[in-house]
N, C-alpha and C. Protein backbone atom coordinates (compact mmCIF):
# COMPACT_ATOMS: atom_id res chain seq x y z
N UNK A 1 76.52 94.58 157.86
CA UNK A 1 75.69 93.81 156.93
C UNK A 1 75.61 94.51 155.58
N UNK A 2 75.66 93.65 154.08
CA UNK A 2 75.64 94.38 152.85
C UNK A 2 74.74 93.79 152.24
N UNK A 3 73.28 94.74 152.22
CA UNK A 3 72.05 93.55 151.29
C UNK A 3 72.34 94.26 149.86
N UNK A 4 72.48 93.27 149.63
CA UNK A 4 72.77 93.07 147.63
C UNK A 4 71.16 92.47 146.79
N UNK A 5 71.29 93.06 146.07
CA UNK A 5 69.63 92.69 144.98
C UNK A 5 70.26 92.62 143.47
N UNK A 6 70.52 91.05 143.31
CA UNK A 6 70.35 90.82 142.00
C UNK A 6 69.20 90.43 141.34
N UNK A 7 68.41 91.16 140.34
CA UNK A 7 67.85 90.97 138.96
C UNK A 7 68.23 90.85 137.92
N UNK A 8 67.34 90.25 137.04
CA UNK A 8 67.67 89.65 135.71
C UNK A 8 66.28 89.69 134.67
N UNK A 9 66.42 88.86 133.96
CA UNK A 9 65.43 88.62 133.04
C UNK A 9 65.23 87.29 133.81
N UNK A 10 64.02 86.28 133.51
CA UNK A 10 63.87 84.92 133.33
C UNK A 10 64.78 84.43 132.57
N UNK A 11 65.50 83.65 133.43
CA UNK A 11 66.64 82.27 132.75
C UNK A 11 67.75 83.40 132.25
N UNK A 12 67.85 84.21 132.83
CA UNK A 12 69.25 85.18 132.38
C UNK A 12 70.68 84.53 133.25
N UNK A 13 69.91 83.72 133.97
CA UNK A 13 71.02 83.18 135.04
C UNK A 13 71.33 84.15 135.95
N UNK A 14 70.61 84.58 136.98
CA UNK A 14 70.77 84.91 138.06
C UNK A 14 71.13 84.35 139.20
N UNK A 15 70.61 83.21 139.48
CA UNK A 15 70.37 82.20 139.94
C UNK A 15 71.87 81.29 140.39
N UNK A 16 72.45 81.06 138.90
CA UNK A 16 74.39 81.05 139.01
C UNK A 16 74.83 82.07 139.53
N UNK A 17 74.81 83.27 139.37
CA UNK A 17 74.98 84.04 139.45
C UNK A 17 75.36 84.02 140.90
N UNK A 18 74.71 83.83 141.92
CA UNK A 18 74.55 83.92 143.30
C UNK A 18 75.02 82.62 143.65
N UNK A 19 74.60 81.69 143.18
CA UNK A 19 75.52 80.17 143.77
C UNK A 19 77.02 80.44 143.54
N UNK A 20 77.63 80.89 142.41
CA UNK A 20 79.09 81.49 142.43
C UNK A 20 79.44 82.22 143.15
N UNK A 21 78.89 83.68 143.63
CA UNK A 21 78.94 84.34 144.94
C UNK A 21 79.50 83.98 146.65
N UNK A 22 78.43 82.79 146.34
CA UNK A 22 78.15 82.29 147.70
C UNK A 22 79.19 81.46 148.02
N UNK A 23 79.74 80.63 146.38
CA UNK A 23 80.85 79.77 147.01
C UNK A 23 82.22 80.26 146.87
N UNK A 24 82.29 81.55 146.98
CA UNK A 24 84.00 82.57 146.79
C UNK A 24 83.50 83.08 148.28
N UNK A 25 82.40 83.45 148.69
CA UNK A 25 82.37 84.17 149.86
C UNK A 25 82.89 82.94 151.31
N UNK A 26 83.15 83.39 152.90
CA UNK A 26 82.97 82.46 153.57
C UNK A 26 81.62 81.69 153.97
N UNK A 27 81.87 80.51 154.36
CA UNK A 27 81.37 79.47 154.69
C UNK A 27 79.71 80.22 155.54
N UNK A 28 78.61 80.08 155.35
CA UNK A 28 77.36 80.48 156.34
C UNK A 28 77.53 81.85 156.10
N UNK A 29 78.12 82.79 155.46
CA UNK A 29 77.56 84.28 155.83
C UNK A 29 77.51 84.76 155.02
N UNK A 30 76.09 83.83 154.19
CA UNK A 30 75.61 84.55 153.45
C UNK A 30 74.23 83.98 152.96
N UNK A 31 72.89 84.85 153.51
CA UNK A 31 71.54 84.56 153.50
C UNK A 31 70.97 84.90 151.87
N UNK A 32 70.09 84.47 151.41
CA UNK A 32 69.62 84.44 150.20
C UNK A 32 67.57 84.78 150.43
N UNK A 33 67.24 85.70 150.22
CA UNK A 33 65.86 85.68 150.04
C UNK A 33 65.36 85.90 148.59
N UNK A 34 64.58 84.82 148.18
CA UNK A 34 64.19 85.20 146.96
C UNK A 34 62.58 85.44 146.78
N UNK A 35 62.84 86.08 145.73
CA UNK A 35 61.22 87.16 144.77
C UNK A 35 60.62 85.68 145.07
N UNK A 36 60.81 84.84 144.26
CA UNK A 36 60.10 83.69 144.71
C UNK A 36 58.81 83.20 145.46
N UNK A 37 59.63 83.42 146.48
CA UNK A 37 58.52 83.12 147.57
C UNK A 37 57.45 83.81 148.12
N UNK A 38 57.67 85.31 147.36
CA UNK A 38 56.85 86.32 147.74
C UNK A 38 56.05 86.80 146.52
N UNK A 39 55.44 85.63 146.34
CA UNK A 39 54.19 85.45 144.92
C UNK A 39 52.80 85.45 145.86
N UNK A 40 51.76 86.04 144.92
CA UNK A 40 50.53 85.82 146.57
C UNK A 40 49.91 84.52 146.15
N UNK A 41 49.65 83.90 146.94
CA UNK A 41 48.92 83.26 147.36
C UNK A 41 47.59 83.25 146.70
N UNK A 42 47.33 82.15 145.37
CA UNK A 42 46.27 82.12 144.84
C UNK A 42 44.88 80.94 144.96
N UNK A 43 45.53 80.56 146.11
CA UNK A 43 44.79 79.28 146.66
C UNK A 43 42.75 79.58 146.39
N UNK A 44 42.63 80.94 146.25
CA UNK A 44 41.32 81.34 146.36
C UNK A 44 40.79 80.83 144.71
N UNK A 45 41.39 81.06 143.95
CA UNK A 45 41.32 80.68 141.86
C UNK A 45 41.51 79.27 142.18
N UNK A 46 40.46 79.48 140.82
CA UNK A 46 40.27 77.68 140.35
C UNK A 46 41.55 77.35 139.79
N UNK A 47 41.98 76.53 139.33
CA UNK A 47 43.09 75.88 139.05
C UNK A 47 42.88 76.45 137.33
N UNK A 48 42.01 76.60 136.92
CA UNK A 48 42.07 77.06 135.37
C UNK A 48 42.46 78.84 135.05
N UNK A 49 42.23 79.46 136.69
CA UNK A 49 42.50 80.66 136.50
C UNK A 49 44.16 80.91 136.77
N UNK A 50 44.25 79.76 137.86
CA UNK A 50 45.46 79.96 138.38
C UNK A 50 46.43 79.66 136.97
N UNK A 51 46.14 79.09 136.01
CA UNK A 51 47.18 78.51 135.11
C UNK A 51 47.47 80.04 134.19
N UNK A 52 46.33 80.84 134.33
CA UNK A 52 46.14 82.02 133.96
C UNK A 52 46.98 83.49 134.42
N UNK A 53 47.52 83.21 135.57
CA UNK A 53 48.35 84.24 136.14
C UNK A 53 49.65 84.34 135.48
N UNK A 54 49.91 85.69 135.49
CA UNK A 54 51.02 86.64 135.05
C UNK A 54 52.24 86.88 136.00
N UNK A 55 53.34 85.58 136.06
CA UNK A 55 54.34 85.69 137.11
C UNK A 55 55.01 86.93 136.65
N UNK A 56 54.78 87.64 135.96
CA UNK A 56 56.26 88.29 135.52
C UNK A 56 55.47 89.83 135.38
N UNK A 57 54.48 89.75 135.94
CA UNK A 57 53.85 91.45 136.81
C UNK A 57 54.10 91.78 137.75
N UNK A 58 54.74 92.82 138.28
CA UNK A 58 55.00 93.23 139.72
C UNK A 58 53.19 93.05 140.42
N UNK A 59 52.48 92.80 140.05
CA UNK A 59 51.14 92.67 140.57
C UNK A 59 51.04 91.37 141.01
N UNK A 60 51.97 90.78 140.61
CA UNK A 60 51.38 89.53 141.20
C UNK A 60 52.28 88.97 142.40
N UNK A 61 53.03 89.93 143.18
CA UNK A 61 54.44 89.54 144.22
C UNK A 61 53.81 90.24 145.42
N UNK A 62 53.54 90.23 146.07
CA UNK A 62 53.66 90.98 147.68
C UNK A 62 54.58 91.79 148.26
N UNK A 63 54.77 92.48 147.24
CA UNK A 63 56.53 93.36 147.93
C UNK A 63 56.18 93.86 149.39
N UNK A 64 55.10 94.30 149.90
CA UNK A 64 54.66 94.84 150.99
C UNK A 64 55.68 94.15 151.85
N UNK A 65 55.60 92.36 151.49
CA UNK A 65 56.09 91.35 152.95
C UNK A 65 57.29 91.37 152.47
N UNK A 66 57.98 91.29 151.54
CA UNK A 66 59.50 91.39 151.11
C UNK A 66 60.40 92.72 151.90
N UNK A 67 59.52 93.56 151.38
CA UNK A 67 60.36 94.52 152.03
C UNK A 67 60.22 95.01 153.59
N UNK A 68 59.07 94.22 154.20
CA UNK A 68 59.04 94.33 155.64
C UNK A 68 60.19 93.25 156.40
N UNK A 69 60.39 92.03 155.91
CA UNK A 69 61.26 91.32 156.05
C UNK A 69 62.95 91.36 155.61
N UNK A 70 62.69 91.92 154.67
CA UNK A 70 64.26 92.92 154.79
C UNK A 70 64.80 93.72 155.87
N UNK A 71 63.76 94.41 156.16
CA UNK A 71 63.92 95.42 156.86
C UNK A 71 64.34 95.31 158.45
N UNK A 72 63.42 93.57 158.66
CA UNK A 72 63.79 92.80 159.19
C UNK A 72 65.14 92.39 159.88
N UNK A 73 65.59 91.85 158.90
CA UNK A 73 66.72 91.12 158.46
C UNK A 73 68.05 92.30 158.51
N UNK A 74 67.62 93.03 158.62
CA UNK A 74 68.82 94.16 158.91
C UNK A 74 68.86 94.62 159.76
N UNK A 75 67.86 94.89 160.75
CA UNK A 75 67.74 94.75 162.29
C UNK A 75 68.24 93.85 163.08
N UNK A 76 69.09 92.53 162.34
CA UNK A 76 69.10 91.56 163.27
C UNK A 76 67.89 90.67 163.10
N UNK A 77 66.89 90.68 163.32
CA UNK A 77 65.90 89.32 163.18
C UNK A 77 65.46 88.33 162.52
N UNK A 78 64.68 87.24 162.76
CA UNK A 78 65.26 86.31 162.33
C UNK A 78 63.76 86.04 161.43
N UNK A 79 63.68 86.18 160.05
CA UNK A 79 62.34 86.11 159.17
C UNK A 79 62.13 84.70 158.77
N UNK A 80 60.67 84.72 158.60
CA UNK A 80 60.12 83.64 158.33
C UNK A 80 59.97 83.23 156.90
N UNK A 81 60.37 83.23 155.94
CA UNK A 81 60.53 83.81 154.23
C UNK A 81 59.48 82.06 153.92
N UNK A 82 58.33 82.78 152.93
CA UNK A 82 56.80 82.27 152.57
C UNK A 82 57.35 80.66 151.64
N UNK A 83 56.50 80.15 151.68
CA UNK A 83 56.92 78.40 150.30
C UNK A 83 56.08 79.01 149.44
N UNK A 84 56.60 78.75 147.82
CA UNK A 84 55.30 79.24 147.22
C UNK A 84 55.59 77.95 146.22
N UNK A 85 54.98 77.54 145.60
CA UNK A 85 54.71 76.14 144.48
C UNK A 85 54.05 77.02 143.50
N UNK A 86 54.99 76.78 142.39
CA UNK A 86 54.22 77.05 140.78
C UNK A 86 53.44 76.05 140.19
N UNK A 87 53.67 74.88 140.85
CA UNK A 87 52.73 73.82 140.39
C UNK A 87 51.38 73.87 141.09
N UNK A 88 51.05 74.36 142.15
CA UNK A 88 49.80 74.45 142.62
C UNK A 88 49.34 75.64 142.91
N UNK A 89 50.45 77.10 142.19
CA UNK A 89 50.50 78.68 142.78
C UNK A 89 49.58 79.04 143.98
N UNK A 90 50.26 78.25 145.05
CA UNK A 90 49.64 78.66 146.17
C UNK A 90 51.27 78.66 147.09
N UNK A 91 50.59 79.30 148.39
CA UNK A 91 52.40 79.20 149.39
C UNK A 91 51.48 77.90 150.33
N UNK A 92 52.89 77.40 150.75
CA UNK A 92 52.73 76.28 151.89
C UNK A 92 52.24 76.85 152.97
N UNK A 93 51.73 75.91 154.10
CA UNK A 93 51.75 76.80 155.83
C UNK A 93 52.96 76.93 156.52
N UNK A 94 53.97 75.87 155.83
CA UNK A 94 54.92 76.02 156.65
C UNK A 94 56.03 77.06 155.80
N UNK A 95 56.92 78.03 156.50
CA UNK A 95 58.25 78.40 156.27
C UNK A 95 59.37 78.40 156.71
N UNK A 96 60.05 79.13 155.76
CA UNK A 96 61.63 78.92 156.48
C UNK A 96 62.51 80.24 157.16
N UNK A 97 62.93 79.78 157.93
CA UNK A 97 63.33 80.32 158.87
C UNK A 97 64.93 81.01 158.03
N UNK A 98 64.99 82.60 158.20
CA UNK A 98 66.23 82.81 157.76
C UNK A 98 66.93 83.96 158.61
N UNK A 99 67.65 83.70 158.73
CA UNK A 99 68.59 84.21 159.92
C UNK A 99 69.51 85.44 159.27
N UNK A 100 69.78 86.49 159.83
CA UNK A 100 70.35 87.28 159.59
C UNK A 100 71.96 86.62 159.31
N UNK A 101 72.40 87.49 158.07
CA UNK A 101 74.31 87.10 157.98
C UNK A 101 75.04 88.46 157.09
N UNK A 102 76.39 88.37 157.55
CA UNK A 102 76.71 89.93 156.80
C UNK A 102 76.70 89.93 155.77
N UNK A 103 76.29 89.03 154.82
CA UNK A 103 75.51 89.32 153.02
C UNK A 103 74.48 88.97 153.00
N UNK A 104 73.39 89.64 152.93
CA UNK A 104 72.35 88.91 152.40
C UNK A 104 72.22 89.15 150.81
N UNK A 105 71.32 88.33 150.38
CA UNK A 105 71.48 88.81 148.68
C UNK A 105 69.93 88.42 148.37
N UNK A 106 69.38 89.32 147.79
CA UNK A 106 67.71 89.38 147.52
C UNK A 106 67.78 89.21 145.83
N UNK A 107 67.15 88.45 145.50
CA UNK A 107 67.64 87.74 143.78
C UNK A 107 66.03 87.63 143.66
N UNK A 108 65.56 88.31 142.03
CA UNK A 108 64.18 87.94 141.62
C UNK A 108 64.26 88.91 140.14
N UNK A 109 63.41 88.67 139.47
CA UNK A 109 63.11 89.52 138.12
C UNK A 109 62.81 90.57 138.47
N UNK A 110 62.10 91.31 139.14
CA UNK A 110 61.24 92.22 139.13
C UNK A 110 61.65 93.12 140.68
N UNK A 111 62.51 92.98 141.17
CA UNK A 111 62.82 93.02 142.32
C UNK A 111 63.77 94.72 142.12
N UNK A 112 64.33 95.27 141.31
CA UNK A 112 64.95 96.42 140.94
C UNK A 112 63.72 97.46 140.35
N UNK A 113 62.64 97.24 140.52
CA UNK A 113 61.55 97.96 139.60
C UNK A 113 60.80 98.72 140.59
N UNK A 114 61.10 98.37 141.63
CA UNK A 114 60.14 99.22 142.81
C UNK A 114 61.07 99.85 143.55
N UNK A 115 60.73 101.25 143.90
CA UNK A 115 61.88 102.32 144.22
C UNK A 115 61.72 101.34 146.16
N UNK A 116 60.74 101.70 146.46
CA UNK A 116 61.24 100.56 147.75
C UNK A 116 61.64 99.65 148.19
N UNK A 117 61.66 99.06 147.77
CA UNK A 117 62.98 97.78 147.46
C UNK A 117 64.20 98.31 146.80
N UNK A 118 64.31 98.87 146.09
CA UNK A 118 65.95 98.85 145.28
C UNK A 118 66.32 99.82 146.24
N UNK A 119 65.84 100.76 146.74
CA UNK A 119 66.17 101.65 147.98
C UNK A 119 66.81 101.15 149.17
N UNK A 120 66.60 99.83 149.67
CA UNK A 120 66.96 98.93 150.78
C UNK A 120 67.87 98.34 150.06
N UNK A 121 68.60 98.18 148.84
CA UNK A 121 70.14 97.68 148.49
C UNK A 121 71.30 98.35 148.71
N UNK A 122 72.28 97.71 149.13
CA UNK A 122 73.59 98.33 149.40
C UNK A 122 74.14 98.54 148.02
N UNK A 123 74.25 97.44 147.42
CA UNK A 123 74.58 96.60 145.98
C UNK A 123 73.38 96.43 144.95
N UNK A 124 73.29 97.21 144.24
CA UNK A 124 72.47 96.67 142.99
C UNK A 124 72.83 95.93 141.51
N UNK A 125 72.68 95.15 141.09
CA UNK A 125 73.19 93.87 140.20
C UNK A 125 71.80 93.97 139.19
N UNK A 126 72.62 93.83 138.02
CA UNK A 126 71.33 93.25 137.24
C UNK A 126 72.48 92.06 135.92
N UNK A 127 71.46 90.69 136.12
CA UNK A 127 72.18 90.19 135.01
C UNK A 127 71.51 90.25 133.79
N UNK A 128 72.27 89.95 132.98
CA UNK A 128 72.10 90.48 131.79
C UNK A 128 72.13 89.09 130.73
N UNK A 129 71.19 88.15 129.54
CA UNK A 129 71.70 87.56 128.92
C UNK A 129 70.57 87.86 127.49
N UNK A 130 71.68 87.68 126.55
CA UNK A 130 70.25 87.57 125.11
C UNK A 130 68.98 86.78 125.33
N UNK A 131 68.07 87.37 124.37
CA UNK A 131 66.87 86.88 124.79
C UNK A 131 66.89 85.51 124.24
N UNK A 132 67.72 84.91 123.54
CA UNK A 132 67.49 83.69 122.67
C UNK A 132 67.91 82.29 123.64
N UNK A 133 69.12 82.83 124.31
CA UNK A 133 69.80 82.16 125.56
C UNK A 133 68.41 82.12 126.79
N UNK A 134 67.98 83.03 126.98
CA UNK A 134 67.05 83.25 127.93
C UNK A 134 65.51 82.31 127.88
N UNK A 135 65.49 82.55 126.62
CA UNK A 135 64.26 81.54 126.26
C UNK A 135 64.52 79.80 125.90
N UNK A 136 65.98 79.87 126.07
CA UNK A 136 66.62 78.41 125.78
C UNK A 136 66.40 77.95 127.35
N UNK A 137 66.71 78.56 128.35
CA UNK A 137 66.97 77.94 129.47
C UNK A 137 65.69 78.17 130.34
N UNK A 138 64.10 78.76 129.71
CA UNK A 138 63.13 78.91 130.09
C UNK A 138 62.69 77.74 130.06
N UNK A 139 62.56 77.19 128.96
CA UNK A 139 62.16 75.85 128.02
C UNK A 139 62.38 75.03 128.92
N UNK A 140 63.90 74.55 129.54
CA UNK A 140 64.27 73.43 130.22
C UNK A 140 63.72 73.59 131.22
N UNK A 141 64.07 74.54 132.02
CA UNK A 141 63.63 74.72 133.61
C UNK A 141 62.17 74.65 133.61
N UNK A 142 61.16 75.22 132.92
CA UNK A 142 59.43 75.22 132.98
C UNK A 142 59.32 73.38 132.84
N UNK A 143 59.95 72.76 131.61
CA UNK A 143 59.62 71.49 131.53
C UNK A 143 59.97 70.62 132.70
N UNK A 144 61.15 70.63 132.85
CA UNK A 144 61.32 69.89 134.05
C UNK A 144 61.16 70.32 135.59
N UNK A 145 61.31 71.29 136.18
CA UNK A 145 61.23 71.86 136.72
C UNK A 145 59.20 72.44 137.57
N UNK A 146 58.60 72.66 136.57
CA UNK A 146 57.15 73.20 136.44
C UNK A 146 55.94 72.45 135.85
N UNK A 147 57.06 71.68 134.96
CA UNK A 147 55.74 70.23 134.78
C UNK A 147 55.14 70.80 133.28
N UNK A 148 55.32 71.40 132.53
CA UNK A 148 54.84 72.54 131.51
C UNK A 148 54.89 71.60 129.87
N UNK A 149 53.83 71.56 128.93
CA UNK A 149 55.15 71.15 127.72
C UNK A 149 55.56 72.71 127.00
N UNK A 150 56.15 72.14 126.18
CA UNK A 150 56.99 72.94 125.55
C UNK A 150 55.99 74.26 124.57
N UNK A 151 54.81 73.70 124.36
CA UNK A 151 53.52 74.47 123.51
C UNK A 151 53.32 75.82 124.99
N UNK A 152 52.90 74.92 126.14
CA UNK A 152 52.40 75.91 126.95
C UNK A 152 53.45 76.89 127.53
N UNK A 153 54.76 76.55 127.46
CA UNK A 153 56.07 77.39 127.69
C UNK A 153 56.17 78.54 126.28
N UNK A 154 56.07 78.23 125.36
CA UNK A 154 56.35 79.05 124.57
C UNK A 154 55.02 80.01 123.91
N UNK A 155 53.83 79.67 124.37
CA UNK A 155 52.41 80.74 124.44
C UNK A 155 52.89 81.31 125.69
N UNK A 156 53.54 80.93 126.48
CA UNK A 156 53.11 81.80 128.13
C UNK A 156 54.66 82.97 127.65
N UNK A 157 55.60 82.58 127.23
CA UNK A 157 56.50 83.43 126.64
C UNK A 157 56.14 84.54 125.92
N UNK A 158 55.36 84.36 125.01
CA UNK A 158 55.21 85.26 123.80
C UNK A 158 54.02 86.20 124.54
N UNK A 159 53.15 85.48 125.48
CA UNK A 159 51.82 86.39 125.81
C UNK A 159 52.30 87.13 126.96
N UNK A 160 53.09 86.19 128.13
CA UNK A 160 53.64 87.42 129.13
C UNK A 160 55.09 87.48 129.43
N UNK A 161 56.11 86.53 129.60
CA UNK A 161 57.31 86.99 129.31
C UNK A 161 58.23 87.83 128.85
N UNK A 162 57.76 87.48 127.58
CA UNK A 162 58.85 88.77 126.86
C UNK A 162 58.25 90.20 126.78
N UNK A 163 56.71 90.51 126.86
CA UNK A 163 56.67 91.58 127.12
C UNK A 163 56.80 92.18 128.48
N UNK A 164 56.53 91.69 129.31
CA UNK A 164 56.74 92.04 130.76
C UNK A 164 58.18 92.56 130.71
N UNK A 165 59.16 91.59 130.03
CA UNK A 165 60.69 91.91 130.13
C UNK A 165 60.52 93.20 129.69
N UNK A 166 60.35 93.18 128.55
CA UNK A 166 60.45 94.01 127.74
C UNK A 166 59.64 96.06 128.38
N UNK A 167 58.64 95.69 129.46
CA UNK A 167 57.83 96.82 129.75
C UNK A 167 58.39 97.02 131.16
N UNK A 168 58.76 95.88 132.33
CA UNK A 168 59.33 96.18 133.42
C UNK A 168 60.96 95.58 133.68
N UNK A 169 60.99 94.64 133.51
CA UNK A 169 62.52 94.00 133.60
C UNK A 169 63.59 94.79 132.72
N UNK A 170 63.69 94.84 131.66
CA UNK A 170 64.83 95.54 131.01
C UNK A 170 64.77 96.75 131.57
N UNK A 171 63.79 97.73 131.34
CA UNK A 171 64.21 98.73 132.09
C UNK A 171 64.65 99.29 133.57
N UNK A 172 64.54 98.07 134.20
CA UNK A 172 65.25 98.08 135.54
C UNK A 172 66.29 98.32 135.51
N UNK A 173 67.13 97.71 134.50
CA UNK A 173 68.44 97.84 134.14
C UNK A 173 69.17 99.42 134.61
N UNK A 174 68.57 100.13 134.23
CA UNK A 174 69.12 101.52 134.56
C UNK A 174 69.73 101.96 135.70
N UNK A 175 68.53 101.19 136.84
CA UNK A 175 68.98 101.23 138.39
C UNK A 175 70.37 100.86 138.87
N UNK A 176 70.97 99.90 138.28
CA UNK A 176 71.89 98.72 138.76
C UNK A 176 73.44 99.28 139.02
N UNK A 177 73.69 99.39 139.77
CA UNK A 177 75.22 99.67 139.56
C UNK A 177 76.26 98.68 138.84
N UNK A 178 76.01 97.87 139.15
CA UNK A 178 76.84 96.37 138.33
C UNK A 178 75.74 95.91 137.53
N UNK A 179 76.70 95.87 135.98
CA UNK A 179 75.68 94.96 134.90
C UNK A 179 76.65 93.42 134.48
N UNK A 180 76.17 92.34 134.95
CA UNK A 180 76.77 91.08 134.38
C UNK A 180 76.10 90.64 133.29
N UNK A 181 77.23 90.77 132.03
CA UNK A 181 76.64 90.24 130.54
C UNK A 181 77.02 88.81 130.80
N UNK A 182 75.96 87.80 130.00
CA UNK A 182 76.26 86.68 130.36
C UNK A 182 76.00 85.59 131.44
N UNK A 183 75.30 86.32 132.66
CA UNK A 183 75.16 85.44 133.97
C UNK A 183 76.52 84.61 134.26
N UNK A 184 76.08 83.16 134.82
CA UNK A 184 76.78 82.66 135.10
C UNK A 184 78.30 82.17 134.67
N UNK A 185 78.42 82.61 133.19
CA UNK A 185 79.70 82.47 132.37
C UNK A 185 80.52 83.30 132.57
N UNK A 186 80.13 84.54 132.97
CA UNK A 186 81.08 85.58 133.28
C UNK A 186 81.87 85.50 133.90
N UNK A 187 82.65 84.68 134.70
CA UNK A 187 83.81 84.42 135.25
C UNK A 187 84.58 85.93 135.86
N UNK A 188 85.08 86.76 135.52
CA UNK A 188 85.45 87.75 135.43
C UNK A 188 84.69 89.27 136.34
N UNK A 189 83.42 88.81 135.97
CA UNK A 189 82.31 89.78 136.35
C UNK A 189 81.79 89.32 137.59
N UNK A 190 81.92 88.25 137.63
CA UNK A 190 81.54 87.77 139.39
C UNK A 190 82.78 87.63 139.92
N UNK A 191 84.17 87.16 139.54
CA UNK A 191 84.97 88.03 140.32
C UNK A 191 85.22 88.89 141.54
N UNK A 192 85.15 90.09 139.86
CA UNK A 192 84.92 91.78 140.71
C UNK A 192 83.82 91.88 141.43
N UNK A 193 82.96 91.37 141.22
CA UNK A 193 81.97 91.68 142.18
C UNK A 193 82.12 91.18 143.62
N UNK A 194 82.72 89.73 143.37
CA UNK A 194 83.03 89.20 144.86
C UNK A 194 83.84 90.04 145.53
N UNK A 195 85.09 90.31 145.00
CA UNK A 195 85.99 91.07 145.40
C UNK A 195 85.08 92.85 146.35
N UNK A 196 84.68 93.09 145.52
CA UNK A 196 84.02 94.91 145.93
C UNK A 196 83.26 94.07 147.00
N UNK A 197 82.55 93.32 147.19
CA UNK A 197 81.60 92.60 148.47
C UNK A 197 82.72 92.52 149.53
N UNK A 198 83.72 92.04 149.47
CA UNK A 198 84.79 91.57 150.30
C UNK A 198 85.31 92.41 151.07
N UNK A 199 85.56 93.87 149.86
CA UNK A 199 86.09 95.04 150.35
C UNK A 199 85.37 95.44 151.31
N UNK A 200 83.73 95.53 150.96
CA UNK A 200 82.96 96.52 151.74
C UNK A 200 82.35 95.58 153.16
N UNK A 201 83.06 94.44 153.22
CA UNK A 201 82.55 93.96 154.29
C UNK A 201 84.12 93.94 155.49
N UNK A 202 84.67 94.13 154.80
CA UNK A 202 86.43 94.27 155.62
C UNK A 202 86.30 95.85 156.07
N UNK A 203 85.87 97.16 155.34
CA UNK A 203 86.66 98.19 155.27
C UNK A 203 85.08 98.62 156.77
């Protein structure tokens, strides 16, 4: 088994990043857990506080259950990985069931910033895109995607986004053994990367 952890910035395209992966690799063997789902649970906040939370703080993720479920997942067993909704920032009751496969790939912003977690990667990845690209493809995805307009996307940018990037995400960067400039355009850079995955799952 080779658990891989790609990070990024928000909208750096990580996200391609791993759908390209997945479709050079074979068919089913290859599991995906994402930062995502391992947001806590704010069902307890009013809906005016909840609009108030800071996705892009390692304070606001549960790494505790991420990395118990990794840990999981490399044992062989079969994890239950959390629903979480940004539209109502709460998790569902129900989850999903994810099955061990010889790639898994753990994809989130903030996910290279905690020595216990990046410690449990075989593969460390960080993508990489300008911030101008990054805030282009924030815009779309929050609007359609999150229900957001474009006023409340670009205050929630300037107040926690780009500094968060800027205080925990970029400097993750350091960790990474592979840096993809570009995300999903890189053609070239996901490649080699598929390729070194290929190797280390043959040799």
């Amino acid at each position: 088994m080779l658990i891989i952890g790609i990070a990024g910035g928000t909208g750096s395209g990580k996200t391609t990043v791993v759908k390209k992966i997945i479709e050079k690799l074979p068919v089913k063997s290859v599991a995906v857990l994402s930062q995502d789902a391992y947001y806590k649970d704010n069902g307890h906040l009013s809906m005016e506080e909840r609009q108030k939370i800071n996705f892009d703080h390692p304070d606001s993720l549960e790494f505790g259950l991420l990395e118990k479920h990794i840990m999981q997942i490399r044992k062989g067993e079969v994890i239950q990985q959390p629903i979480y909704s940004y539209l109502t920032c709460t998790r569902a009751k129900e989850t999903i069931p994810v099955e061990p496969k010889k790639v898994v790939i753990v994809e989130g912003i903030l996910i290279l910033t905690q020595s216990f977690i990046r410690n449990l990667f075989d593969i460390k990845v960080f993508v990489h895109a300008d911030a101008d690209d990054r805030l282009n493809r924030v815009i779309r995805r929050d609007i359609v995607e999150r229900g957001r307009s474009v006023d409340i996307v670009l205050d929630r940018y300037e107040l926690t986004v780009k500094p968060m990037h800027e205080q925990f995400i970029e400097p993750s960067k350091r960790y990474a053994d592979i840096i993809v400039p570009q995300g999903g355009k890189n053609k070239v850079a996901i490649e080699i990367l598929t390729r070194y995955i290929e190797q280390k799952l043959n040799s």
